[in-house]
C-alpha atoms as a PDB file:
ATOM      1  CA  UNK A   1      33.926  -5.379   5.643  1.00  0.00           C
ATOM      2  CA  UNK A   2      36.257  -2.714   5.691  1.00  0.00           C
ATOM      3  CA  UNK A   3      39.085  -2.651   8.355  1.00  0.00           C
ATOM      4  CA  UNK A   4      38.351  -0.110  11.466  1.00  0.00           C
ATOM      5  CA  UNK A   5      39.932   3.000  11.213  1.00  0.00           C
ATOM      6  CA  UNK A   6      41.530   4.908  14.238  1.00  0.00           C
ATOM      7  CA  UNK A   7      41.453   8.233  15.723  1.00  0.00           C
ATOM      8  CA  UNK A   8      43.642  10.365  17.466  1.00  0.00           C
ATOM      9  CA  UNK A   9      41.359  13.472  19.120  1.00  0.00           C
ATOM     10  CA  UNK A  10      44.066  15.606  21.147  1.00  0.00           C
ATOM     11  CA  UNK A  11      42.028  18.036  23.352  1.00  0.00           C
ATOM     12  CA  UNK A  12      42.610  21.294  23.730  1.00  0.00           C
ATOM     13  CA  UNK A  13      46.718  22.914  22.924  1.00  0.00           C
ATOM     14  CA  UNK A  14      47.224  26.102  25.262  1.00  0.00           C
ATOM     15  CA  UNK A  15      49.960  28.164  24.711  1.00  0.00           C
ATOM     16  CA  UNK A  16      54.054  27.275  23.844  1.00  0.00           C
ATOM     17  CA  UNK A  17      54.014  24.985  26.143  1.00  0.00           C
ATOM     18  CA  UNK A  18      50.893  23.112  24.735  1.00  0.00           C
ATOM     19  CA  UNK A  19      52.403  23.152  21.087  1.00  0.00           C
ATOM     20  CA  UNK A  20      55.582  21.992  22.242  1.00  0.00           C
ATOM     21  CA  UNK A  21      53.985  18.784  24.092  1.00  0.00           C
ATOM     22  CA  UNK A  22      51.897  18.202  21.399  1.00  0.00           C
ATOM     23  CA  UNK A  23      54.956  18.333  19.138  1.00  0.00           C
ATOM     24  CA  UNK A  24      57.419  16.474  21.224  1.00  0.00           C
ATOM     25  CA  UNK A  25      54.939  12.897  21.534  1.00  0.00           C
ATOM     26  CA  UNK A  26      52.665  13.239  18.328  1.00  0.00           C
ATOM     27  CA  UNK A  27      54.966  10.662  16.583  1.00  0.00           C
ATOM     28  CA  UNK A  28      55.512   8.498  19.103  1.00  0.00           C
ATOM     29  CA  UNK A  29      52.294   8.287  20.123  1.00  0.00           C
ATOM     30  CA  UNK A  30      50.798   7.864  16.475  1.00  0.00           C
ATOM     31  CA  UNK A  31      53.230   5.087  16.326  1.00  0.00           C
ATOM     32  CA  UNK A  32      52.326   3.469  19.732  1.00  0.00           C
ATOM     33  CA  UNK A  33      48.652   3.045  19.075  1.00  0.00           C
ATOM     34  CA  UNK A  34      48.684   2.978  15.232  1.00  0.00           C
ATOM     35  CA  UNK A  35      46.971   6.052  14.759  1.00  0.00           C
ATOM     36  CA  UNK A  36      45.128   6.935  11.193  1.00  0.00           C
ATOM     37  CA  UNK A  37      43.961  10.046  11.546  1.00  0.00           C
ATOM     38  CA  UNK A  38      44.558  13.062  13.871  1.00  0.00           C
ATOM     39  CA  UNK A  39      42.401  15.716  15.349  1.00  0.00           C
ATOM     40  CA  UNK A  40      43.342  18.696  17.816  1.00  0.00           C
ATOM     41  CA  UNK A  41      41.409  21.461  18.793  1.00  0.00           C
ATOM     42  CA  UNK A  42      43.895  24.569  18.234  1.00  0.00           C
ATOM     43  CA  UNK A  43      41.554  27.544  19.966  1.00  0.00           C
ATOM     44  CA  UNK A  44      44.015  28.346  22.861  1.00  0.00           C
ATOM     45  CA  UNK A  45      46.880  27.643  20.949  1.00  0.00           C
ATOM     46  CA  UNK A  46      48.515  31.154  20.529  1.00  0.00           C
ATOM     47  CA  UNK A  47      49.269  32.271  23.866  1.00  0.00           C
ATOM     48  CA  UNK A  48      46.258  30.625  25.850  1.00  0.00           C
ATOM     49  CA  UNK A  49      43.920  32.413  23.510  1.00  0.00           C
ATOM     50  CA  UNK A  50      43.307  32.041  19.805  1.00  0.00           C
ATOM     51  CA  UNK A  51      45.790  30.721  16.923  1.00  0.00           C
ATOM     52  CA  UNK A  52      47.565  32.844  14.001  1.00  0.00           C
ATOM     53  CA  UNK A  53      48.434  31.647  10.847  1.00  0.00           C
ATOM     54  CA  UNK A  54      52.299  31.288  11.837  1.00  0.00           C
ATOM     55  CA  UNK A  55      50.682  28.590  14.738  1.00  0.00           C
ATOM     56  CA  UNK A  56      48.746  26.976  12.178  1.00  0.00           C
ATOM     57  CA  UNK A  57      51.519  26.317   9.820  1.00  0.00           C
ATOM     58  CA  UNK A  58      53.509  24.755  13.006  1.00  0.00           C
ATOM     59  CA  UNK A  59      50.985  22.765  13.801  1.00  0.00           C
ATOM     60  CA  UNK A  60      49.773  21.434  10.872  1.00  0.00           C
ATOM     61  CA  UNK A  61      52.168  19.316   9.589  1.00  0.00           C
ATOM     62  CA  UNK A  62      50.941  17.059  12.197  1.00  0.00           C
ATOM     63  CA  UNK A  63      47.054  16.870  12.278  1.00  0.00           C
ATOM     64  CA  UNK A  64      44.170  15.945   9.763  1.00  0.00           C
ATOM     65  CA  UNK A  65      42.035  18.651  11.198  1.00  0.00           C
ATOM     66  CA  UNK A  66      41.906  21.503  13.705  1.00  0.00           C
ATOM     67  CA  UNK A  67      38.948  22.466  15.624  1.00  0.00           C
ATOM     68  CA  UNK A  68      38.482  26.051  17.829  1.00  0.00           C
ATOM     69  CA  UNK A  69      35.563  27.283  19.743  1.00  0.00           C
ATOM     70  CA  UNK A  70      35.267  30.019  21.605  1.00  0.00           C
ATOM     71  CA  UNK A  71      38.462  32.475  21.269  1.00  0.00           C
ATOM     72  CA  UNK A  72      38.022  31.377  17.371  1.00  0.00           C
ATOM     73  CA  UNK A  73      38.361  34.924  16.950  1.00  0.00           C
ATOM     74  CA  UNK A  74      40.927  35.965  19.555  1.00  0.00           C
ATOM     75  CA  UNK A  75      43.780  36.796  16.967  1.00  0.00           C
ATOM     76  CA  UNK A  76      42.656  39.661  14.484  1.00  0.00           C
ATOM     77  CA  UNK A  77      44.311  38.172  11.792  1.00  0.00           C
ATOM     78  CA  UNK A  78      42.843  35.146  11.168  1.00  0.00           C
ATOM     79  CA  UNK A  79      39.513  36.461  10.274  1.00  0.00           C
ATOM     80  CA  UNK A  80      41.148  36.963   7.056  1.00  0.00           C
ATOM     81  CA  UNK A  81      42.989  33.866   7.092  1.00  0.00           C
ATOM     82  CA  UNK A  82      40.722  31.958   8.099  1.00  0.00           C
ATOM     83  CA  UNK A  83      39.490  30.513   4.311  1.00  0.00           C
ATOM     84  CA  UNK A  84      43.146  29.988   2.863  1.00  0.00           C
ATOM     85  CA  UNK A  85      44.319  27.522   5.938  1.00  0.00           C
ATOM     86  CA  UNK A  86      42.347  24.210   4.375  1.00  0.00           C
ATOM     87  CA  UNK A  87      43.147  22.274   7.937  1.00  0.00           C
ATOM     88  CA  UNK A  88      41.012  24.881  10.187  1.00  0.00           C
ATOM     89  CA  UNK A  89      37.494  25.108  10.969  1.00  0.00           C
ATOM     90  CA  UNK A  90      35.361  26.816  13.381  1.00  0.00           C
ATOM     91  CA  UNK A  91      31.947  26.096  15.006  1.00  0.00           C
ATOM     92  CA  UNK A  92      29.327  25.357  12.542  1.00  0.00           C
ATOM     93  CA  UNK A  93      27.116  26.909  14.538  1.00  0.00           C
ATOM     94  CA  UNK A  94      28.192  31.031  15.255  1.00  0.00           C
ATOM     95  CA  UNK A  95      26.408  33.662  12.624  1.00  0.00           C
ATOM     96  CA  UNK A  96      26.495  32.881   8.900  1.00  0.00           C
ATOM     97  CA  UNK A  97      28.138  35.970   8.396  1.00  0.00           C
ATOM     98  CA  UNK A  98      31.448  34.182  10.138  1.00  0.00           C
ATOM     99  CA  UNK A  99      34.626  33.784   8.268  1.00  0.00           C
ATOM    100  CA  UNK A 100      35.591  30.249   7.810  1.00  0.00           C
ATOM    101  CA  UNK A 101      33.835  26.842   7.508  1.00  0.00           C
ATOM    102  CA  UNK A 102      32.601  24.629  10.212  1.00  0.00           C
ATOM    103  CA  UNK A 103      32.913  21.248   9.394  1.00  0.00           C
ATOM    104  CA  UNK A 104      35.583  19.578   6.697  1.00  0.00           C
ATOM    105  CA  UNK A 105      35.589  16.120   4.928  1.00  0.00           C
ATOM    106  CA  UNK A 106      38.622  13.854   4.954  1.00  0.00           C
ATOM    107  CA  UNK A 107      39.904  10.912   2.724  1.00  0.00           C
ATOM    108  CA  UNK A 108      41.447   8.184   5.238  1.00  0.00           C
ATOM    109  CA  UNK A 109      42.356   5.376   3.590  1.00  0.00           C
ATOM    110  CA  UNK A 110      39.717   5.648   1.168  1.00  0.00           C
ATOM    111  CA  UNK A 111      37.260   6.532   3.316  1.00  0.00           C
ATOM    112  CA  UNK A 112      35.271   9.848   4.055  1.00  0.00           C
ATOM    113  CA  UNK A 113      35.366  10.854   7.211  1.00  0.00           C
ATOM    114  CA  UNK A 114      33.534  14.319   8.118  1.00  0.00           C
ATOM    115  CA  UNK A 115      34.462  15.886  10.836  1.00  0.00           C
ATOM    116  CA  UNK A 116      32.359  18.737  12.584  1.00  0.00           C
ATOM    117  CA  UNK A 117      32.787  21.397  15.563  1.00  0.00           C
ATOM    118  CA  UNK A 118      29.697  23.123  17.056  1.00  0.00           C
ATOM    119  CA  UNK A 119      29.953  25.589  20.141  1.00  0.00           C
ATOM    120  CA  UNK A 120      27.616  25.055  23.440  1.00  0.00           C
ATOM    121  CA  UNK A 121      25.274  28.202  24.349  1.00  0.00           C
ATOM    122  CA  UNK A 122      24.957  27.558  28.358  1.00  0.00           C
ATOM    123  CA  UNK A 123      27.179  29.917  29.811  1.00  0.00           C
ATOM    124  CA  UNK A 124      29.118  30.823  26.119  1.00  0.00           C
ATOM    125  CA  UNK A 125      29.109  33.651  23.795  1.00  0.00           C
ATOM    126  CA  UNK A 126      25.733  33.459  22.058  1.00  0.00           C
ATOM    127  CA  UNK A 127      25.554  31.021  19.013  1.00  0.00           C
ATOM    128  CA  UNK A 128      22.787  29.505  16.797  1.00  0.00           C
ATOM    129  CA  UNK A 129      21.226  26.104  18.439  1.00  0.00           C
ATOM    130  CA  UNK A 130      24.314  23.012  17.886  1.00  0.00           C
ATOM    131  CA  UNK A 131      21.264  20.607  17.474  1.00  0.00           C
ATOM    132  CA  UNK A 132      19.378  22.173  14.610  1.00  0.00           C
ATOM    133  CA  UNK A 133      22.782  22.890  13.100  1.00  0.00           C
ATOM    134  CA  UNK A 134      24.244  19.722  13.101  1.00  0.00           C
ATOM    135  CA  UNK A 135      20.833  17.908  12.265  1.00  0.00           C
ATOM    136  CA  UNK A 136      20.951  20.263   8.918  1.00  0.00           C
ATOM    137  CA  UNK A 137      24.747  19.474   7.905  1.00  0.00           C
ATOM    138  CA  UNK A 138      24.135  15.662   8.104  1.00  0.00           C
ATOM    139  CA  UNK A 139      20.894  15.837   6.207  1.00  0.00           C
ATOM    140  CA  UNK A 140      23.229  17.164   3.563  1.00  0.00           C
ATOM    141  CA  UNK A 141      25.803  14.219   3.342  1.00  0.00           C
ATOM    142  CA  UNK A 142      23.373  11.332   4.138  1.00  0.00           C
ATOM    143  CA  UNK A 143      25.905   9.102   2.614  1.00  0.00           C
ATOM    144  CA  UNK A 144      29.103   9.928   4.788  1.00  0.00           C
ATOM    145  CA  UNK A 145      28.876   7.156   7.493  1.00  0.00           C
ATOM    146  CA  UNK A 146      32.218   8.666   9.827  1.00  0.00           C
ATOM    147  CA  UNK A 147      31.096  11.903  11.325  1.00  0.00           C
ATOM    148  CA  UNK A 148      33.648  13.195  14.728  1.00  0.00           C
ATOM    149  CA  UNK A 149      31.963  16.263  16.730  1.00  0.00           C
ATOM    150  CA  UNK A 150      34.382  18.379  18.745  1.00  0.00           C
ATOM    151  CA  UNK A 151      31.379  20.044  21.018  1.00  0.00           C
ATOM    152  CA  UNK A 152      33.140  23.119  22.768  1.00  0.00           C
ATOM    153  CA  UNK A 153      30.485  23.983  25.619  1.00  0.00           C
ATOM    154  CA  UNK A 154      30.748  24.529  29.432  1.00  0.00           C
ATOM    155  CA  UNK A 155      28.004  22.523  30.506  1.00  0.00           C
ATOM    156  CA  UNK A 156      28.135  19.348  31.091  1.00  0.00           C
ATOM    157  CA  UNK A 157      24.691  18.529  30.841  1.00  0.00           C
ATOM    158  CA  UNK A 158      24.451  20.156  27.440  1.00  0.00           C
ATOM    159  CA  UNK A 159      27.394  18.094  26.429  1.00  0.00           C
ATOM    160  CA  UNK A 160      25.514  14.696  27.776  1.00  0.00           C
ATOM    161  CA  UNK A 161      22.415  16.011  25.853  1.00  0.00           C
ATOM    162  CA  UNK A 162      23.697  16.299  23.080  1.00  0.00           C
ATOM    163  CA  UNK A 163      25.677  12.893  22.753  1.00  0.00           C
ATOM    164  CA  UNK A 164      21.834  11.053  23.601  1.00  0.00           C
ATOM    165  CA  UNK A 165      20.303  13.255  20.882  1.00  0.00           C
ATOM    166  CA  UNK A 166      23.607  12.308  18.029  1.00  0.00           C
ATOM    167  CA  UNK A 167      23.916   8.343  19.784  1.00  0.00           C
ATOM    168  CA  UNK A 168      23.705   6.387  16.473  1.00  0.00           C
ATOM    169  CA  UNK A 169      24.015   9.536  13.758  1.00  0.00           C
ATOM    170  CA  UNK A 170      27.930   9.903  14.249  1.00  0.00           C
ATOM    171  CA  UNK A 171      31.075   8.058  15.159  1.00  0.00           C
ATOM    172  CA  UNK A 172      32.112  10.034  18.495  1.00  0.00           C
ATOM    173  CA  UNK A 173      30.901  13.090  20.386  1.00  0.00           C
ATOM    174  CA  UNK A 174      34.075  14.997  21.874  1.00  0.00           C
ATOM    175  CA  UNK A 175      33.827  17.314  24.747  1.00  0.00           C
ATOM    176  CA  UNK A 176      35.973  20.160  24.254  1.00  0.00           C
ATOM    177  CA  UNK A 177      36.697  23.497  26.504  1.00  0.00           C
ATOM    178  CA  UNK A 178      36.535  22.731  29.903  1.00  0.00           C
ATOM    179  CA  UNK A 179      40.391  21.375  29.930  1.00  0.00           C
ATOM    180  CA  UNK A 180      39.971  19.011  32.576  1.00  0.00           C
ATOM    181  CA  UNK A 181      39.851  15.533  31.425  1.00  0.00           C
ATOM    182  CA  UNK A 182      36.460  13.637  32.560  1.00  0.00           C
ATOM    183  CA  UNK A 183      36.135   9.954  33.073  1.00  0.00           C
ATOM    184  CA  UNK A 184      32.962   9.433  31.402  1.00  0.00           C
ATOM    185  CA  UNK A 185      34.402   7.888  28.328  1.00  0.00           C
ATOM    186  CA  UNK A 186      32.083   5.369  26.889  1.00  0.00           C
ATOM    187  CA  UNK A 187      30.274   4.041  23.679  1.00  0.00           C
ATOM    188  CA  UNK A 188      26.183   4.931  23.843  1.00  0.00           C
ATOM    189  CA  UNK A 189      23.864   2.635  23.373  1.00  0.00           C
ATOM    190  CA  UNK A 190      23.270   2.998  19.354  1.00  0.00           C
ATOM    191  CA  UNK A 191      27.361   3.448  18.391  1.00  0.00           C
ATOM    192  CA  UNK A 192      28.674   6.613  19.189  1.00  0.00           C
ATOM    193  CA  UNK A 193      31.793   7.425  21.307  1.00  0.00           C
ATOM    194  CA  UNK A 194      31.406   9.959  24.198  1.00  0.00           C
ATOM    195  CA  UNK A 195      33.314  11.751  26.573  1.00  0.00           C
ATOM    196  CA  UNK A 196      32.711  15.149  28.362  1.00  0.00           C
ATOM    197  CA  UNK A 197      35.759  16.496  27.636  1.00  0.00           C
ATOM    198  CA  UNK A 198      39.063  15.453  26.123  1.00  0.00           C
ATOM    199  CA  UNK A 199      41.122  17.598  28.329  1.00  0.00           C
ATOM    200  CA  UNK A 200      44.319  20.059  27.595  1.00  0.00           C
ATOM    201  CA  UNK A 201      47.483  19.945  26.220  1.00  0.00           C
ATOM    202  CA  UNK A 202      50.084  21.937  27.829  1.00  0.00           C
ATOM    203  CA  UNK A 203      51.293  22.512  31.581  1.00  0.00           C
ATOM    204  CA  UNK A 204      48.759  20.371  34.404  1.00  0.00           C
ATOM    205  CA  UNK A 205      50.382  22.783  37.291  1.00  0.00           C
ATOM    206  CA  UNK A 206      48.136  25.530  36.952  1.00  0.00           C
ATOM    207  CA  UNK A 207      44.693  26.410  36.272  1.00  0.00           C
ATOM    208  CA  UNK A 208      43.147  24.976  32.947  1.00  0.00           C
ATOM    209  CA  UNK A 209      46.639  25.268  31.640  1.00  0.00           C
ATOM    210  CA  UNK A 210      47.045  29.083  33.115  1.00  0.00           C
ATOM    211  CA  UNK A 211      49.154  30.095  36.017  1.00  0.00           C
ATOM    212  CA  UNK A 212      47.245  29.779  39.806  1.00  0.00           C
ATOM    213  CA  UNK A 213      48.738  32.912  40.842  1.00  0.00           C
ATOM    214  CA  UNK A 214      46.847  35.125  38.389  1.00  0.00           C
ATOM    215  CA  UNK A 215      43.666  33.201  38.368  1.00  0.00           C
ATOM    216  CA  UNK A 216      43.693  33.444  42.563  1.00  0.00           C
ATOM    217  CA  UNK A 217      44.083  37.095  42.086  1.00  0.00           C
ATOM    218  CA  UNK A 218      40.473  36.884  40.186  1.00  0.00           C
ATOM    219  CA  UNK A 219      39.213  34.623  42.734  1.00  0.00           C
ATOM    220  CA  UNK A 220      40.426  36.153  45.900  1.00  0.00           C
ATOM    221  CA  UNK A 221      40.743  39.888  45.131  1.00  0.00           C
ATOM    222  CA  UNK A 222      37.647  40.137  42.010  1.00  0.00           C
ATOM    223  CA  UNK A 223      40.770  41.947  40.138  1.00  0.00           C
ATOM    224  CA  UNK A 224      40.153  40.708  35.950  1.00  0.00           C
ATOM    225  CA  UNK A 225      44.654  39.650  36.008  1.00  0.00           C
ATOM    226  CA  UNK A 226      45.440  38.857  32.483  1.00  0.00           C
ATOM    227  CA  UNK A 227      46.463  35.358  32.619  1.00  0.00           C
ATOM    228  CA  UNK A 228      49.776  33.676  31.794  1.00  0.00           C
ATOM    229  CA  UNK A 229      50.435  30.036  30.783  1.00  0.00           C
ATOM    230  CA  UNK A 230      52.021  27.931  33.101  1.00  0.00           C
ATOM    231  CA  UNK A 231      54.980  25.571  31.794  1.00  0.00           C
ATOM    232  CA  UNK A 232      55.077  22.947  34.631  1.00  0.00           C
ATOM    233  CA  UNK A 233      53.559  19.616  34.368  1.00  0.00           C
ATOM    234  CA  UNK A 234      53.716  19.156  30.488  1.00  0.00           C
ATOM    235  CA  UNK A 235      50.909  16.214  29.370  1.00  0.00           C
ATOM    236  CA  UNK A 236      48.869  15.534  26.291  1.00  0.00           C
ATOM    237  CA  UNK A 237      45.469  14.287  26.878  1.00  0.00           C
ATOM    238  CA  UNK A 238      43.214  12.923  24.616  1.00  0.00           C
ATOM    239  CA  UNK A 239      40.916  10.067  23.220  1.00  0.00           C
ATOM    240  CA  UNK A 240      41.469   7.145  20.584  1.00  0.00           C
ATOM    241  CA  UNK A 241      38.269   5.799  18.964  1.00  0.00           C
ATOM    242  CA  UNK A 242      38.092   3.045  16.938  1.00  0.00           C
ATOM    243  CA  UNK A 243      35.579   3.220  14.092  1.00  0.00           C
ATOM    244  CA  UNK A 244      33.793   0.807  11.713  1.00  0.00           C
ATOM    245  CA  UNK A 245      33.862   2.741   8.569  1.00  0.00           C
ATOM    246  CA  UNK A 246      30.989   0.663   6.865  1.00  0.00           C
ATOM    247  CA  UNK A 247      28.006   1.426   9.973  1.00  0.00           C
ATOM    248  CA  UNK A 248      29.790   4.700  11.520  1.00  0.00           C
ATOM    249  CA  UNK A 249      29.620   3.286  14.462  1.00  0.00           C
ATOM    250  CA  UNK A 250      32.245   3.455  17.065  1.00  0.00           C
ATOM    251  CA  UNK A 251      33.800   0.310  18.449  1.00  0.00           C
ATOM    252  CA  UNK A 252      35.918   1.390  21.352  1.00  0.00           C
ATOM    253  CA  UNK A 253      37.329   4.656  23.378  1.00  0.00           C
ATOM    254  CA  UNK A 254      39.895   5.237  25.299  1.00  0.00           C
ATOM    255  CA  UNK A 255      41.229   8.307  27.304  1.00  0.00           C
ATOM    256  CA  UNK A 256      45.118   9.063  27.529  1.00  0.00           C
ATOM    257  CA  UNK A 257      46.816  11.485  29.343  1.00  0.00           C
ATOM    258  CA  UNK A 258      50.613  11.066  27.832  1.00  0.00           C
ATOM    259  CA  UNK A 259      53.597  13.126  30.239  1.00  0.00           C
ATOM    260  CA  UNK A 260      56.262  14.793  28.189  1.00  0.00           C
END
């Protein structure tokens, strides 16, 4: 039997402030809970909204893989980018006409680990069906036990949905999007690690990692204010999951929500 393998799944970076508490505990935090492999979903990572190629090459030093969702798009010019930057991947499940892959395959410590991100349709841009899509990508690599879904929806019945329908066919189903850290966290029935959502990265004293000011000004007075990261508050949140490479199933998960 194969020793477990662990996973570091860091949920959603917004902004400066998000990259620089993601940078300022990776290592320590890779080194307090022996960490093989890192994940972080990058989408908001340029200003609250997108990521460019100058983020990416900050970033990715420091991560296995980076998964986006629904301001994949948000920065211009990483539609061209998009296919040279070998980390990055986008939801396997927007037109096939997209730039970009959805879904990458990693070598940790020998073993191959494929990891996925699909995009919700209940209250999202519209997408092709995450269930049908993912079904067809695993029927294609039969033999890679470790599969990791980043799931960037809205819904959190979608999310729970899904995670029954994938309980046994992957390693861990990862909420993504919301930015508020659920306590759901658990291992289903059949294997797989699930959580709602992972949470954010970045400043806690605002709104989903925004300034309240602006946001109330959407809320109060229906007037669209362009919204501004907040800095306050710095955390990193996200899950470990420990994984039996031999079955694919997941052995443990655990939420973290790490101050700066």
């Amino acid at each position: 039997m194969n020793t477990p393998i662990r996973m570091l799944f860091v949920g959603d970076i917004v902004g400066k402030p998000g990259r620089k508490t993601f940078k300022g505990l990776i290592d320590s935090i890779k080194r307090k809970h022996d960490v093989d492999f890192v994940v972080a979903n990058v989408e908001n990572a340029a200003d609250g909204f997108g990521i460019t190629k100058k983020i990416y090459n900050e970033l990715e030093p420091y991560v296995d893989a980076m998964t986006t969702g629904n301001h994949t798009w948000d920065k211009d010019e990483i539609i061209n980018e998009f296919m040279n930057l070998d980390k990055l991947i986008r939801p396997i499940n927007l037109s096939p006409l997209a730039p970009g892959r959805g879904f990458t395959i990693l070598n940790v410590k020998g073993i191959a680990v494929l990891v996925v991100n699909a995009i919700g349709r209940i209250f999202m841009n519209p997408a092709e069906n995450p269930f049908f899509a993912l079904d067809e990508l695993f029927s294609l690599y039969p033999n890679v036990n470790v599969r990791i879904v980043d799931f960037h929806a809205e819904a959190t019945s979608e999310k729970q949905a899904l995670g029954w329908y994938l309980d046994g066919h992957v390693s861990a189903i990862l909420g993504t999007h919301t930015h508020v850290q659920t306590a759901d966290e658990r291992v289903l029935p059949k294997g797989s690690a699930y959580i709602s959502d992972v949470g954010m990265t970045g400043c806690h004293d605002g709104v989903l990692g925004f300034g309240y000011s602006e946001a109330l000004e959407r809320f109060l007075k229906g007037i669209p204010k362009r919204l501004k990261v907040c800095k306050g508050n710095l955390k990193l949140d996200a899950c470990i999951v420990d994984i039996d490479p031999d079955s694919g199933r997941a052995l443990n998960i655990t939420r973290i929500s790490e101050p700066l």
